[in-house]
Structures are given as structure tokens and as C-alpha cells.
N, C-alpha and C. Protein backbone atom coordinates (compact mmCIF):
# COMPACT_ATOMS: atom_id res chain seq x y z
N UNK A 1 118.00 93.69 138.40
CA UNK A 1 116.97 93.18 137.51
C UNK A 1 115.66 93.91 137.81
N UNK A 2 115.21 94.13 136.98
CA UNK A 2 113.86 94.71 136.91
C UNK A 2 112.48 93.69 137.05
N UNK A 3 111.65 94.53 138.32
CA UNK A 3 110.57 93.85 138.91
C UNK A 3 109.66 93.04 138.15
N UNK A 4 108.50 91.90 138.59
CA UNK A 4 108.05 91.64 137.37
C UNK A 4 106.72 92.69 137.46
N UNK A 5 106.38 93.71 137.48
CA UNK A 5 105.32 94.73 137.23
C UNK A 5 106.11 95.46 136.07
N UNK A 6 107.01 95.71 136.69
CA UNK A 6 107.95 96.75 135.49
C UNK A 6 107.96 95.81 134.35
N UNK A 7 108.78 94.54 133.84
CA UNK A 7 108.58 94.23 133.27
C UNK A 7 107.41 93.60 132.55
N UNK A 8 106.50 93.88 133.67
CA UNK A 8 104.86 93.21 132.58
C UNK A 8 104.50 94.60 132.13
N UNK A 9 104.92 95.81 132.67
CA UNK A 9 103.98 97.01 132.17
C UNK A 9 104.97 97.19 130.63
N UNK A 10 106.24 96.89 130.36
CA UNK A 10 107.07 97.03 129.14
C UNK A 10 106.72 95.86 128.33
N UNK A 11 106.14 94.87 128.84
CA UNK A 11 105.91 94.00 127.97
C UNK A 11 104.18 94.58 126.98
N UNK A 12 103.26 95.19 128.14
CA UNK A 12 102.69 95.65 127.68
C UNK A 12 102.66 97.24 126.75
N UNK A 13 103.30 97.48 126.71
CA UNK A 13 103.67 98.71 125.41
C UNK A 13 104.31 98.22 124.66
N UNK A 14 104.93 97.32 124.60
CA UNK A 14 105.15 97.19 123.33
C UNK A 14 104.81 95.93 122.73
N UNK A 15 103.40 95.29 123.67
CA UNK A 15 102.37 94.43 122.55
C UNK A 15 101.63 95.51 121.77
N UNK A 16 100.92 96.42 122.83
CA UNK A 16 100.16 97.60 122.33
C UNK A 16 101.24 98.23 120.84
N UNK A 17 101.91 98.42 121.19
CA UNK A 17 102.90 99.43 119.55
C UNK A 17 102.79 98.48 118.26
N UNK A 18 103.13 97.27 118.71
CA UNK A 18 103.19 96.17 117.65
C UNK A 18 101.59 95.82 117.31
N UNK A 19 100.58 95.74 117.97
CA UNK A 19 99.42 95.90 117.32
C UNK A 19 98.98 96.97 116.63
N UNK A 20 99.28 98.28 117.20
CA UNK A 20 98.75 99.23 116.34
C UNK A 20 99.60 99.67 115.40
N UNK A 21 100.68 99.38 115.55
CA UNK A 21 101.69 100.23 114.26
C UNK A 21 102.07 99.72 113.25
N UNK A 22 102.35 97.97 114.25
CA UNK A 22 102.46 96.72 113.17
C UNK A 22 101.91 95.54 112.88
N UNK A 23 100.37 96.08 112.70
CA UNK A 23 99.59 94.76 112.99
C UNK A 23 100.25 93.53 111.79
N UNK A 24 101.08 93.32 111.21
CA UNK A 24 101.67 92.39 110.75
C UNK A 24 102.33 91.39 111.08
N UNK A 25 102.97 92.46 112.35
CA UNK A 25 103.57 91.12 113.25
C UNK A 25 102.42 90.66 114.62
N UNK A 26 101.75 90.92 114.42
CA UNK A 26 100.73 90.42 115.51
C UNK A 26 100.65 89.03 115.33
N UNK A 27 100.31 88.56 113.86
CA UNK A 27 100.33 86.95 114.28
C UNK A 27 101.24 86.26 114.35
N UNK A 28 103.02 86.83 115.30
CA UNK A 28 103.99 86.20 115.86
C UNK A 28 103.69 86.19 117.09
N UNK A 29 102.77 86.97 117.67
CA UNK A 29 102.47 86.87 119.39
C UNK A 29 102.59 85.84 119.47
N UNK A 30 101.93 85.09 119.27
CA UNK A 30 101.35 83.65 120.14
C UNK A 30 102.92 83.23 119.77
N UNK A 31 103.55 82.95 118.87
CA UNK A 31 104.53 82.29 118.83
C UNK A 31 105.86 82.54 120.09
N UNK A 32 105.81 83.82 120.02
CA UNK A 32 106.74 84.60 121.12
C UNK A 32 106.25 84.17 122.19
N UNK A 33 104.65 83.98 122.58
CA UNK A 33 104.67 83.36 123.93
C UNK A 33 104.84 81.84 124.05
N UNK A 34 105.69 81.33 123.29
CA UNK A 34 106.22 79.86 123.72
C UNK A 34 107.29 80.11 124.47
N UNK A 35 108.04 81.18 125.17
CA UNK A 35 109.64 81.26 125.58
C UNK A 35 108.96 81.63 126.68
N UNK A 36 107.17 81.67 127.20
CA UNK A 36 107.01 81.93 128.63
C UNK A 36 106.72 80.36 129.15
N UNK A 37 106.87 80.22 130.36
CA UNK A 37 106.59 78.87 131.15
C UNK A 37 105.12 78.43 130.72
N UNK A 38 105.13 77.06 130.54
CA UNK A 38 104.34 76.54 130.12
C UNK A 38 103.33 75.89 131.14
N UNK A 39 102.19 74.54 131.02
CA UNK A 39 101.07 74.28 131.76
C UNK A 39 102.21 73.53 132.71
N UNK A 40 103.19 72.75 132.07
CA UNK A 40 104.06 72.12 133.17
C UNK A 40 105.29 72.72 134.33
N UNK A 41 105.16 73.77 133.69
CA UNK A 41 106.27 74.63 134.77
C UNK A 41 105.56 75.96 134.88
N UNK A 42 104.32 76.42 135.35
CA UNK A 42 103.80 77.50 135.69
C UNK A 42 104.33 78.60 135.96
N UNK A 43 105.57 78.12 137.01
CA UNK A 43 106.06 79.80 137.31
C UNK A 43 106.48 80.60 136.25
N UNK A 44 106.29 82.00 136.40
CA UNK A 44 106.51 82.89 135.78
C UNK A 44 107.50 83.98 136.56
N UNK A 45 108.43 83.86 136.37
CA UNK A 45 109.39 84.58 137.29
C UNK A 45 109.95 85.93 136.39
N UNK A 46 110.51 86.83 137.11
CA UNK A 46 111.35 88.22 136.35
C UNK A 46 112.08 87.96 135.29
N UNK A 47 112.54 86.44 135.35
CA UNK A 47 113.81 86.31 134.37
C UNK A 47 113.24 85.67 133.20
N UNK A 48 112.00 85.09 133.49
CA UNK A 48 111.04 84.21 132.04
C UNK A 48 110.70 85.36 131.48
N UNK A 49 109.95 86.76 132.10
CA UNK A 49 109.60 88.19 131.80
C UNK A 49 110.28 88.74 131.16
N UNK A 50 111.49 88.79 131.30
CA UNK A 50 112.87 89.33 130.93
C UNK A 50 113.03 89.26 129.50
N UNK A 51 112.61 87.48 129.45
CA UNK A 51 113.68 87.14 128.35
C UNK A 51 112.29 87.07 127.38
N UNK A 52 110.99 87.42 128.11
CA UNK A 52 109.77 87.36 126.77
C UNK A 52 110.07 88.75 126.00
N UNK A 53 110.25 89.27 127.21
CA UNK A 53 110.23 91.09 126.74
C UNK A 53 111.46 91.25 125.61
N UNK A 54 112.17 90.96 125.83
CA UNK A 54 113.72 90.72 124.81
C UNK A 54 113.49 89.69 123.84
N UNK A 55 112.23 89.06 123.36
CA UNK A 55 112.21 88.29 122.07
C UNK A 55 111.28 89.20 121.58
N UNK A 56 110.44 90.19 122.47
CA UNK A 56 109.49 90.74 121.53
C UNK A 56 110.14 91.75 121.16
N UNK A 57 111.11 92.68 121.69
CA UNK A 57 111.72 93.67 121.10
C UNK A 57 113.02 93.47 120.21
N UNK A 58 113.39 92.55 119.89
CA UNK A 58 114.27 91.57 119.14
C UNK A 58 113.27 91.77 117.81
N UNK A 59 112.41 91.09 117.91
CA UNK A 59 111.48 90.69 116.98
C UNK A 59 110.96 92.16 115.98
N UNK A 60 110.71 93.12 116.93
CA UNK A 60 110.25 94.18 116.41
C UNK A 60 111.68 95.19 115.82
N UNK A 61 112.83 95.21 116.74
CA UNK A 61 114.19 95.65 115.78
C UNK A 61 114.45 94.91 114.32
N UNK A 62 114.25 93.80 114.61
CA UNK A 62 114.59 93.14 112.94
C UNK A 62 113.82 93.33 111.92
N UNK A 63 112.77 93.45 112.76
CA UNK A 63 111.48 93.78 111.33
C UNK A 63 111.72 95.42 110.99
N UNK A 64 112.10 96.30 111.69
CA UNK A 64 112.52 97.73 111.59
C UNK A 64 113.41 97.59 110.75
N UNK A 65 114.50 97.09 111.16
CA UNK A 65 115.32 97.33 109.95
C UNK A 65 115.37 96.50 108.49
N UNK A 66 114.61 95.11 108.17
CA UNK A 66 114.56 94.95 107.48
C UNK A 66 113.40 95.80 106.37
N UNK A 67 112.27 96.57 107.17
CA UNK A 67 111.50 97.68 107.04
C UNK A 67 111.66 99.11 106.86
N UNK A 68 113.05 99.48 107.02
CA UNK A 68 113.34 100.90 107.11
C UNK A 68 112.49 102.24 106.57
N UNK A 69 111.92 101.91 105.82
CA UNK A 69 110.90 102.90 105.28
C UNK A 69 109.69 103.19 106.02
N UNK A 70 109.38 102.16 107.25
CA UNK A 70 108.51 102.36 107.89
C UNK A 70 108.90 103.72 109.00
């Protein structure tokens, strides 16, 4: 499994891509960050990282292909 630096620096490129390439889906961020730990379970572990990073690139494949012309 991949560290959580590694995975915060991948989480960060591809907020950065999705703001600048697709600022359309920008106002799903906030929504995507409901699958990170919340005020009642704070930790933030590799595997909460994991699985944010894999809804945001989920998120951005489906919109690609329902987008193909982009």
C-alpha cells in the first residue's frame, strides 16, 4: 500500500487537473470529501486516502468518457 504522502501528493494532482481542466466538476469536491473521516472519527489513515483518491479518479474516468470529445 502506498504511503499517506504518496497518496496525499496524488490526491493532490489530480484536485489540481480537475480544477483546471475541469472546473465543472469542481463543485463535486466537497461531495467526494464525505468518504474522508469525519469530526467523529478523525483519523485519517492510508486506506481512508486510498479510497478518497479512487472516488476522485472514478469520478473523473466517468465524466471522460461520458465526455469523449474533451
Amino acid at each position: 500500500m502506498e504511503s499517506k504522502k504518496e497518496l496525499t501528493e496524488k490526491i493532490l494532482k489530480i484536485t489540481i487537473l480537475i480544477q483546471e481542466k475541469y472546473p465543472e466538476l469542481s463543485k463535486y469536491l466537497s461531495e467526494v470529501q464525505e468518504t474522508l473521516p469525519s469530526f467523529e472519527h478523525p483519523e485519517v489513515d492510508a486506506s481512508a486516502l486510498a479510497k478518497y483518491y479512487e472516488t476522485l479518479d472514478e469520478m473523473l474516468k466517468d465524466y471522460l468518457m461520458e465526455h469523449p470529445e474533451l
